[in-house]
C-alpha atoms as a PDB file:
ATOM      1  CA  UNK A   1       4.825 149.044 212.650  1.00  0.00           C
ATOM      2  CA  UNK A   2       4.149 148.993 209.055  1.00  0.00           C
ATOM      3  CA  UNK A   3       5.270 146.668 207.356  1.00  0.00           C
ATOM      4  CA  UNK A   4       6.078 148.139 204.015  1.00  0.00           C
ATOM      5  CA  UNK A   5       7.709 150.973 205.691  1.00  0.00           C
ATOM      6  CA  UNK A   6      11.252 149.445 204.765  1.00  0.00           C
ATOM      7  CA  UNK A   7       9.787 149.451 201.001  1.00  0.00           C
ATOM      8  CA  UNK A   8       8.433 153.391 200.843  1.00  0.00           C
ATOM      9  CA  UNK A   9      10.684 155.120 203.281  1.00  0.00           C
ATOM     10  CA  UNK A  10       9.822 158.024 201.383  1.00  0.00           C
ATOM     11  CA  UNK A  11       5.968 158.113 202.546  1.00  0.00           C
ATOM     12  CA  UNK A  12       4.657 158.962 206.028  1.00  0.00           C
ATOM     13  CA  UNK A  13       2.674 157.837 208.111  1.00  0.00           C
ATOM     14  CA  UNK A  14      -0.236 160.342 206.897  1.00  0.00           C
ATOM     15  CA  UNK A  15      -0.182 160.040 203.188  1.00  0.00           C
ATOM     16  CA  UNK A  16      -3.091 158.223 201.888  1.00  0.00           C
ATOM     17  CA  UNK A  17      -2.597 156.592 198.452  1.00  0.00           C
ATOM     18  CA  UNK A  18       0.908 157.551 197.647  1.00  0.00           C
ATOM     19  CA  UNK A  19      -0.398 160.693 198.537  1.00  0.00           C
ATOM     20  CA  UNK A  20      -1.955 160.895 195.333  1.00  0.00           C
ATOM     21  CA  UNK A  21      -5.691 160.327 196.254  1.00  0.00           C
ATOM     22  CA  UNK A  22      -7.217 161.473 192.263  1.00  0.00           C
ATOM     23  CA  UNK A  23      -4.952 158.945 190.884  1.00  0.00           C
ATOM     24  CA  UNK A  24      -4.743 155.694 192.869  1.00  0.00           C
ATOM     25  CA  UNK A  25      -7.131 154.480 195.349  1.00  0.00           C
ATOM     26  CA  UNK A  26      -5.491 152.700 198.494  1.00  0.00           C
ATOM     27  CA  UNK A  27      -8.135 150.148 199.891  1.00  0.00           C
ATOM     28  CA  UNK A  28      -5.868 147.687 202.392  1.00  0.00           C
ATOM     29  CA  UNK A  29      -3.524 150.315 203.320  1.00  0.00           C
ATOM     30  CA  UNK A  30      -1.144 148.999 202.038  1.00  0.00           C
ATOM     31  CA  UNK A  31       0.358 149.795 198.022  1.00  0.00           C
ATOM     32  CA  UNK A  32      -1.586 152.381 196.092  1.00  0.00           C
ATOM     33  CA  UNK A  33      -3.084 151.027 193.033  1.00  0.00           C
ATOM     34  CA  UNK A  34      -4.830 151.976 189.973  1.00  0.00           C
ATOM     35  CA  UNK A  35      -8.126 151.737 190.163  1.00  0.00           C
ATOM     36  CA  UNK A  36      -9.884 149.107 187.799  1.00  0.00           C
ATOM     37  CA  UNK A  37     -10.683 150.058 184.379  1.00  0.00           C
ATOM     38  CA  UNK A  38     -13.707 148.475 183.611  1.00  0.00           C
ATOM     39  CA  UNK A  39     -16.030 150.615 185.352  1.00  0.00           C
ATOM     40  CA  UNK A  40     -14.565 153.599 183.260  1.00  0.00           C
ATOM     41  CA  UNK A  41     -15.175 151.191 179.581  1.00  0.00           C
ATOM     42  CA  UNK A  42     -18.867 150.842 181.138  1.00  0.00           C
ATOM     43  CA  UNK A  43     -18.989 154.989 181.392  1.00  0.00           C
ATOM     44  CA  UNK A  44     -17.965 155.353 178.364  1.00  0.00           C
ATOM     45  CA  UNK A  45     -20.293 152.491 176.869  1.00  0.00           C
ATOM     46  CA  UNK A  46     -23.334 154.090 178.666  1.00  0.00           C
ATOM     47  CA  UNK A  47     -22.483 157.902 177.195  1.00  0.00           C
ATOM     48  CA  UNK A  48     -22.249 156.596 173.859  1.00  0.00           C
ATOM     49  CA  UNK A  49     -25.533 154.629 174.017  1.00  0.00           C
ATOM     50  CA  UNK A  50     -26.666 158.216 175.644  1.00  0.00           C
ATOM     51  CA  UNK A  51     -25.345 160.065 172.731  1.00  0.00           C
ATOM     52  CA  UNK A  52     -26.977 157.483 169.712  1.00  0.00           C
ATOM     53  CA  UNK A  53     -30.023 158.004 171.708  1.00  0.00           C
ATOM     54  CA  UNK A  54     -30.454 161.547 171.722  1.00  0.00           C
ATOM     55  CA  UNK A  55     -29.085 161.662 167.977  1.00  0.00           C
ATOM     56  CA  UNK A  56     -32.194 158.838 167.325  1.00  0.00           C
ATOM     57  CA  UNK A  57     -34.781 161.666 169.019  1.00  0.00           C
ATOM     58  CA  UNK A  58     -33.268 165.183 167.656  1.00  0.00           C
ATOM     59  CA  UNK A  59     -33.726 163.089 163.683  1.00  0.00           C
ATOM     60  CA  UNK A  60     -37.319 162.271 164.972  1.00  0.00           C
ATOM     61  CA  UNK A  61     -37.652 165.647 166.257  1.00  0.00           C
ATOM     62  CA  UNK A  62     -36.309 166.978 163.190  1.00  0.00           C
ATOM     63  CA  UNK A  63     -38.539 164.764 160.936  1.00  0.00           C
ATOM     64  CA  UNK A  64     -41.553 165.929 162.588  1.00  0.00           C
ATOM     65  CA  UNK A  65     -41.037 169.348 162.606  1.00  0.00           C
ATOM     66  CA  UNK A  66     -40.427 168.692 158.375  1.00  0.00           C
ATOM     67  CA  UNK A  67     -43.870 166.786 158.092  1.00  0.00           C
ATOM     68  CA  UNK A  68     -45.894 169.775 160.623  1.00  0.00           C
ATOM     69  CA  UNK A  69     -44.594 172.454 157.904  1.00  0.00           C
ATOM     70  CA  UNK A  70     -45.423 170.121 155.003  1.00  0.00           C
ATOM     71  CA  UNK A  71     -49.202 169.832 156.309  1.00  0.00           C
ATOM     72  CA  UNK A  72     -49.196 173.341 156.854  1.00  0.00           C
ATOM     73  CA  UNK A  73     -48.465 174.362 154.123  1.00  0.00           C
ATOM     74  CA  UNK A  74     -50.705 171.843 152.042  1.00  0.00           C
ATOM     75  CA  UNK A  75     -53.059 173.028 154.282  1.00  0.00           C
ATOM     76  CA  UNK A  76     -52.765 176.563 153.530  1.00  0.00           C
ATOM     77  CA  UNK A  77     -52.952 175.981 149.904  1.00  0.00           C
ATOM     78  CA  UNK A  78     -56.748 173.935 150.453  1.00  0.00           C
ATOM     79  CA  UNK A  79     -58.146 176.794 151.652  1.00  0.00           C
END
């Protein structure tokens, strides 16, 4: 018998995480719970690192492609 069956009468046997499986995760079998938050702060952390890394390259990307027309140019007007 379950013992929290007195506490969620209105759960079966066959729902899995308050039947709600996106939401809450449900590891003893017991109460559903929220799953911990620090793992999505750490996603978050890692995109924005991500994101500052590819702005850094597109600028150096950018800059380049400024200086290869700037020596082109001067070196179209040597010749």
């Amino acid at each position: 018998m379950d013992p929290l069956a007195d506490d969620y009468p209105f759960y079966t046997p066959y729902q899995f995480a308050g039947n709600n499986p996106i939401q809450y995760i449900d590891l003893d079998g017991k109460e559903p719970t929220l799953p911990a938050t620090p793992s999505f702060f750490n996603f978050s952390i890692t995109i924005k690192t991500t994101i500052q890394e590819i702005k850094k390259l597109l600028i150096r990307f950018f800059t380049l492609t400024v200086l290869l027309k700037i020596l082109k140019m001067k070196n179209l007007n040597l010749k």
